[in-house]
N, C-alpha and C. Protein backbone atom coordinates (compact mmCIF):
# COMPACT_ATOMS: atom_id res chain seq x y z
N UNK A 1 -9.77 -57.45 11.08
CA UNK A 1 -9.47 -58.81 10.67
C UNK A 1 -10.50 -59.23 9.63
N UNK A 2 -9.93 -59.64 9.02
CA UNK A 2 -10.79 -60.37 7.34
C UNK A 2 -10.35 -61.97 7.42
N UNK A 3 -11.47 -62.10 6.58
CA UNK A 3 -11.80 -63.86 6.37
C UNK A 3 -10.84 -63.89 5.24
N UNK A 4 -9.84 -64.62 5.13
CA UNK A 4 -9.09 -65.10 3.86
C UNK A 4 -9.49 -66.42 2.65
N UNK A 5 -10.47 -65.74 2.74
CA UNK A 5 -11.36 -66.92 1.72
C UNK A 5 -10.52 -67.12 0.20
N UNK A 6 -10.38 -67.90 -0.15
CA UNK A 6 -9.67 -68.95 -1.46
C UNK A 6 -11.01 -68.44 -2.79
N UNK A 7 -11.75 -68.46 -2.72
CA UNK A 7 -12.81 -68.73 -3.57
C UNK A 7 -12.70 -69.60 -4.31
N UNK A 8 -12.36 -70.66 -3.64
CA UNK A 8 -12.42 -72.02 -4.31
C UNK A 8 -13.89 -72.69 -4.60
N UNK A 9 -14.84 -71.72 -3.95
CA UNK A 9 -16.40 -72.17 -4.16
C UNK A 9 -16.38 -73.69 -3.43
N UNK A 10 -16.10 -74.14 -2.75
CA UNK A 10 -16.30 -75.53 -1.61
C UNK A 10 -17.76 -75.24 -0.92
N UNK A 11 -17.44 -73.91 -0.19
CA UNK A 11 -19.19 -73.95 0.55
C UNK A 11 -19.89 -73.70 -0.31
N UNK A 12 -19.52 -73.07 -1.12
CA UNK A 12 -21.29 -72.96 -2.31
C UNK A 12 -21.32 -74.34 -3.33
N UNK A 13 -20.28 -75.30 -3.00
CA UNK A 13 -21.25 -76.49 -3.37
C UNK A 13 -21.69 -77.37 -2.39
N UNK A 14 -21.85 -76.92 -1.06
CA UNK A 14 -22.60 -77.49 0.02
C UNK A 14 -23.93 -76.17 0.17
N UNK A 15 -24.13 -76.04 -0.59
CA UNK A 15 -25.49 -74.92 -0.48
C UNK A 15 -26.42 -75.41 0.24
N UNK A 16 -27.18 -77.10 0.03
CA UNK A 16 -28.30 -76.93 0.63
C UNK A 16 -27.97 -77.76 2.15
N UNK A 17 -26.87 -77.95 2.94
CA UNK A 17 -26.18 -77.84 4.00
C UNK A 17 -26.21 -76.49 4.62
N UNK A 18 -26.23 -75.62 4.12
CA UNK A 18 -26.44 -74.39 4.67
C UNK A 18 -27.70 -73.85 4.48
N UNK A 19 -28.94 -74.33 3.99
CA UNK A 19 -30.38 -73.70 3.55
C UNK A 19 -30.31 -73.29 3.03
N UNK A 20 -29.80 -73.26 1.42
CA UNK A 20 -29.73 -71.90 0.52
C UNK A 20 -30.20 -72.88 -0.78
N UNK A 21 -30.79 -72.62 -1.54
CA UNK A 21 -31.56 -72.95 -2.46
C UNK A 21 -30.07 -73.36 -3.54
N UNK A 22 -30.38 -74.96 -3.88
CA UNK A 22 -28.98 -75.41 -4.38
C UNK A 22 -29.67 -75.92 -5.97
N UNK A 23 -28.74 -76.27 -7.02
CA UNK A 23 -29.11 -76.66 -8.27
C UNK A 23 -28.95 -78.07 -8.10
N UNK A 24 -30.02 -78.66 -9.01
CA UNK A 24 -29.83 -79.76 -9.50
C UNK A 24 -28.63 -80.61 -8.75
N UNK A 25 -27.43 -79.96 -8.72
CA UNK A 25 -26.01 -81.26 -8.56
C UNK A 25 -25.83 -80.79 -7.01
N UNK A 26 -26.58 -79.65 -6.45
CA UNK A 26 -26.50 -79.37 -4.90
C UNK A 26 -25.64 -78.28 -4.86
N UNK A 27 -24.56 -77.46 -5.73
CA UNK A 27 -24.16 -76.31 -5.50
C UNK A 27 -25.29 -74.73 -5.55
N UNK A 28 -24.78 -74.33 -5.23
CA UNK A 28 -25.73 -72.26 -4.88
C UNK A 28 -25.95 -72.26 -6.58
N UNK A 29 -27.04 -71.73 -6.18
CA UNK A 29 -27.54 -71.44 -7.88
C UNK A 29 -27.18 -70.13 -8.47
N UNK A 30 -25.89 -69.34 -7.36
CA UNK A 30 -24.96 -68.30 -7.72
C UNK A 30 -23.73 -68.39 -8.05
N UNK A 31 -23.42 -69.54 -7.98
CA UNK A 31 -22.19 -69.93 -8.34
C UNK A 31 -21.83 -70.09 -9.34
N UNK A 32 -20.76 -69.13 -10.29
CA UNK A 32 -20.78 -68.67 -11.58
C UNK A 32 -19.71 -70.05 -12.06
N UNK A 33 -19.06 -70.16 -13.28
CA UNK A 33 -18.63 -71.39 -13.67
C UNK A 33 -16.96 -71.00 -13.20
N UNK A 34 -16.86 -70.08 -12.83
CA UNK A 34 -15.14 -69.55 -12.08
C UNK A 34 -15.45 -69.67 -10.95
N UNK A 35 -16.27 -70.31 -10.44
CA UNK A 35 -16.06 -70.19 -8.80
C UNK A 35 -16.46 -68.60 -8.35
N UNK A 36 -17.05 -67.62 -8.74
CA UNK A 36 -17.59 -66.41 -8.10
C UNK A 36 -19.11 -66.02 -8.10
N UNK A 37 -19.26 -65.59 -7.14
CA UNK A 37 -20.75 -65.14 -6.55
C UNK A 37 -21.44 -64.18 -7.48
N UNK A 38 -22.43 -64.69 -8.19
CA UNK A 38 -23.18 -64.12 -9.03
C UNK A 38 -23.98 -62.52 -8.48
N UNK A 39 -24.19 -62.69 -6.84
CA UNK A 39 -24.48 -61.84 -5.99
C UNK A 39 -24.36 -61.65 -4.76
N UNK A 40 -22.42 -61.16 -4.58
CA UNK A 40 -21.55 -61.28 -4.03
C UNK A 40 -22.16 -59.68 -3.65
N UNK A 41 -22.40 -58.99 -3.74
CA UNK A 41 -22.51 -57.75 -2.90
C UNK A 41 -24.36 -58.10 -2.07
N UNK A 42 -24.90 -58.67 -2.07
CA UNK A 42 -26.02 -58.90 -1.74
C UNK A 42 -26.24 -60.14 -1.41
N UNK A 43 -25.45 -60.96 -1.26
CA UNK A 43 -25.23 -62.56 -0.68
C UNK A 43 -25.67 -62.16 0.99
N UNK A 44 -26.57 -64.01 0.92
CA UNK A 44 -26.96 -63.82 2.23
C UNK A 44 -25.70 -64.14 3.50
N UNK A 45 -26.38 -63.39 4.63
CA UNK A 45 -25.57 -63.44 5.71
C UNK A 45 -24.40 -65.12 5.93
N UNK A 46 -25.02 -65.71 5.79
CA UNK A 46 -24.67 -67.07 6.26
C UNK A 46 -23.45 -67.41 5.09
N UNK A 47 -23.31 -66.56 3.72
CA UNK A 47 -22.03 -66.87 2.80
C UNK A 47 -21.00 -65.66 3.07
N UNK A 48 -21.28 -64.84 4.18
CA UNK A 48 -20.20 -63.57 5.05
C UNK A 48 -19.70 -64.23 6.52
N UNK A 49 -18.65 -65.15 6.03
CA UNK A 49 -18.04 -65.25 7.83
C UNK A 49 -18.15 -64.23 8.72
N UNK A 50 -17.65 -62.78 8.30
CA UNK A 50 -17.58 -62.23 9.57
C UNK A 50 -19.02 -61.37 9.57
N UNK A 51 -19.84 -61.24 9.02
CA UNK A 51 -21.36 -61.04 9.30
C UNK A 51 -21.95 -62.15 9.79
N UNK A 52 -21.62 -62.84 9.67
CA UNK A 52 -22.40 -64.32 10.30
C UNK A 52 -21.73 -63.95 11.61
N UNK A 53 -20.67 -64.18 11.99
CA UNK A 53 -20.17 -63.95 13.43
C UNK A 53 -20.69 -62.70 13.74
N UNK A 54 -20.74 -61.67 13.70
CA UNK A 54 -21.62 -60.61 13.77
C UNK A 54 -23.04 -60.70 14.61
N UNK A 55 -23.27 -61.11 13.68
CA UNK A 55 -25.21 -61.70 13.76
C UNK A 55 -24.84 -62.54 15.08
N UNK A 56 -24.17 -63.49 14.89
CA UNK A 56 -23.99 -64.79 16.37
C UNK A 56 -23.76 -63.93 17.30
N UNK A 57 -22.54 -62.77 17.36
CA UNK A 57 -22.61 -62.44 18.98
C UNK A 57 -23.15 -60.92 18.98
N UNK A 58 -24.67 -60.80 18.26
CA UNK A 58 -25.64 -60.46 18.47
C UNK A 58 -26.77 -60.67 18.86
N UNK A 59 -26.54 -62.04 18.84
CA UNK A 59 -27.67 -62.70 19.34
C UNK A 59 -27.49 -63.87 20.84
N UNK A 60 -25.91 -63.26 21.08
CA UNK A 60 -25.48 -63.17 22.05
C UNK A 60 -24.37 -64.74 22.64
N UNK A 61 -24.33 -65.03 21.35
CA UNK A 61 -22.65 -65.84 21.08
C UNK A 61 -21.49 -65.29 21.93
N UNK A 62 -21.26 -66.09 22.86
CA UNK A 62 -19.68 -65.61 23.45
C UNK A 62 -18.33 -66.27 22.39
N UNK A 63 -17.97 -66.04 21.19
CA UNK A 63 -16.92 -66.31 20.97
C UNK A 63 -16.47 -65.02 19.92
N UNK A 64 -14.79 -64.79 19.91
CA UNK A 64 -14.18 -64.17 19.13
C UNK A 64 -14.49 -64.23 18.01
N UNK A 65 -14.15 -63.02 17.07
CA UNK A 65 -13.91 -63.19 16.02
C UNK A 65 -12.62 -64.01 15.16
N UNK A 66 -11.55 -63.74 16.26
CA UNK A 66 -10.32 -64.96 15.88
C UNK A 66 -10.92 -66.55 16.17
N UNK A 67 -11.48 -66.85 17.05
CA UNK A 67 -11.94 -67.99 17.27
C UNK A 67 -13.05 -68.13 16.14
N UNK A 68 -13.48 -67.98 15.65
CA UNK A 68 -14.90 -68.29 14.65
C UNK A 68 -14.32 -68.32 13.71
N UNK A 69 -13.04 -67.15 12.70
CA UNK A 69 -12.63 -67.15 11.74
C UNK A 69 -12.05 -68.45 11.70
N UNK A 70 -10.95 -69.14 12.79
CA UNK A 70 -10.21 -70.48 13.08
C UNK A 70 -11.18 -71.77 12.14
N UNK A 71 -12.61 -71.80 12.56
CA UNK A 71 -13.22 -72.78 13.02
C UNK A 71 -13.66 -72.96 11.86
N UNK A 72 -14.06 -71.27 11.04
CA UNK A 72 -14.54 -71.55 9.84
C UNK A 72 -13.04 -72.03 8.34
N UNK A 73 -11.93 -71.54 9.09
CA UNK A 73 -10.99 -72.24 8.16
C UNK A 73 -10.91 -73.42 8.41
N UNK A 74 -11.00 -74.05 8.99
CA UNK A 74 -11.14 -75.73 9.38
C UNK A 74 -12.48 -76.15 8.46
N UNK A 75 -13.26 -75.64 8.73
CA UNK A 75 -14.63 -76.19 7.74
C UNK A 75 -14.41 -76.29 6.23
N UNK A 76 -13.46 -74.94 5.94
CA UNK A 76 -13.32 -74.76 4.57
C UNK A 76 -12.56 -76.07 4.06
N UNK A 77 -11.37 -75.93 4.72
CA UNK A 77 -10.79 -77.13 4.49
C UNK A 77 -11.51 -78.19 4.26
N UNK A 78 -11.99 -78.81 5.60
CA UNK A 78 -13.05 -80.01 5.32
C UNK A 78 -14.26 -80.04 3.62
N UNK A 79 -14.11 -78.98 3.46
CA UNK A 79 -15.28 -79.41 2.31
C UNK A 79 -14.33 -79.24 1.44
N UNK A 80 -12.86 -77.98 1.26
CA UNK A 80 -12.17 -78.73 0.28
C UNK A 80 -11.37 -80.30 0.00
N UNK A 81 -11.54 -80.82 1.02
CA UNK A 81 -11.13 -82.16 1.19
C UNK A 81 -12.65 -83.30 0.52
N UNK A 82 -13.55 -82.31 0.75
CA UNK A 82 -14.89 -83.15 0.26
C UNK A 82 -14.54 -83.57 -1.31
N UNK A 83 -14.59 -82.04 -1.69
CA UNK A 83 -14.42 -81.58 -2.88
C UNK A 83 -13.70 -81.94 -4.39
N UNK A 84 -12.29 -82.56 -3.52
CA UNK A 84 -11.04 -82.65 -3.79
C UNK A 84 -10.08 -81.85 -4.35
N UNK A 85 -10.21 -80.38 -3.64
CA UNK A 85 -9.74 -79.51 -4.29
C UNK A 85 -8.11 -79.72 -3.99
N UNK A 86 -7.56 -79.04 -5.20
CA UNK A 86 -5.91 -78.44 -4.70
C UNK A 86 -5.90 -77.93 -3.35
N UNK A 87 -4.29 -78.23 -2.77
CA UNK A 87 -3.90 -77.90 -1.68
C UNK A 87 -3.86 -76.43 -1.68
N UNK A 88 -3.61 -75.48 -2.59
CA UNK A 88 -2.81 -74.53 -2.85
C UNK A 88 -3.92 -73.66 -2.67
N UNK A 89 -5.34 -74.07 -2.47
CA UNK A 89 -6.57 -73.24 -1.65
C UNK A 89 -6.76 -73.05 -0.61
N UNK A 90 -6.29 -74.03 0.20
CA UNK A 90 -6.53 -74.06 1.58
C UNK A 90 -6.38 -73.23 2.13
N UNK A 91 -6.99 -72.54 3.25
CA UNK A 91 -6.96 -71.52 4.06
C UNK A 91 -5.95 -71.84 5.44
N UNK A 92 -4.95 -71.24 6.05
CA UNK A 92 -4.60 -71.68 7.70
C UNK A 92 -5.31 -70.92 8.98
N UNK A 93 -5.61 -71.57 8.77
CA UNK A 93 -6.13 -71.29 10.54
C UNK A 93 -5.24 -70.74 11.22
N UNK A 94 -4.36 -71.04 11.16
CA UNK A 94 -3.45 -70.39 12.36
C UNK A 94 -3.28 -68.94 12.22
N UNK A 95 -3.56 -68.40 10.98
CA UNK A 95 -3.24 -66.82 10.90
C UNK A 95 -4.16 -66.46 11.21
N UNK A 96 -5.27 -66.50 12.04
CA UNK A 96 -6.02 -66.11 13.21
C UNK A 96 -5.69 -65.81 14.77
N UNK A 97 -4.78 -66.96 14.93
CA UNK A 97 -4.19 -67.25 16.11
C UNK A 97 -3.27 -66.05 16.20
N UNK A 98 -3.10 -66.09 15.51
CA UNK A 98 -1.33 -65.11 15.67
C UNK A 98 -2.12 -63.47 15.35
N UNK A 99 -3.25 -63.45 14.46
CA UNK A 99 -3.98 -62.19 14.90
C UNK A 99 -3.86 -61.40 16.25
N UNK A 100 -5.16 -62.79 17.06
CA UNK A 100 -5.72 -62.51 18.05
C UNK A 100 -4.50 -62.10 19.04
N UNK A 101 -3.49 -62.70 18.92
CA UNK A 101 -2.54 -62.64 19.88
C UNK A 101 -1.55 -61.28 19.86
N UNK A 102 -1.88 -60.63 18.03
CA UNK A 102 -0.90 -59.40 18.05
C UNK A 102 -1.59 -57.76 18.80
C-alpha cells in the first residue's frame, strides 16, 4: 500500500507546523516553484507517510497502516482547504478503507 499523494505541496507550506526549517512566507525551503521536493530522495522522515508510520509503530504505535494513511488523507485535505487548493487534488480516504478490507 502507497500514500497517494497529489503533490499539491499543502504540507510543505505548513513546514514550520511540522519542525522543518520554513522560508520567509512559512513554506519548506525545498519546495521547488512546481510544487516538487528539491530533496525528494533524501527528505526527512516526517515528509514520508508511510516511513513516518513506520518509525510510529516502531516505536511502538498500535495503528495500521490503512488507518494512518486514512488520517493522513484527511490532513491533506484540511491544509488543502487551508490553502485553497483545487478540488481535483484531493486525496480519498476511503481508498484505504477498501485496501485494508481487500
Amino acid at each position: 500500500m502507497t500514500f497517494a499523494c497529489s503533490q499539491c505541496g499543502a504540507c510543505c507550506r505548513a513546514a514550520a507546523e511540522a519542525g522543518l526549517v520554513p522560508t520567509t512566507d512559512g513554506h519548506c525551503i525545498h519546495l521547488t516553484p512546481d510544487n516538487r521536493c528539491a530533496i525528494y530522495a533524501t527528505r526527512p522522515t516526517i515528509c514520508n507517510v508511510a516511513a513516518t508510520h513506520d518509525a510510529m509503530v516502531g516505536q511502538g504505535a498500535r495503528i495500521t497502516r490503512a488507518q494512518f494513511f486514512t488520517m493522513n488523507a484527511h490532513a491533506c485535505n484540511v491544509l488543502m482547504d487551508r490553502y485553497d487548493l483545487v478540488a481535483s487534488v484531493r486525496v480519498d480516504p476511503s481508498v484505504y478503507r477498501e485496501e485494508a478490507l481487500s
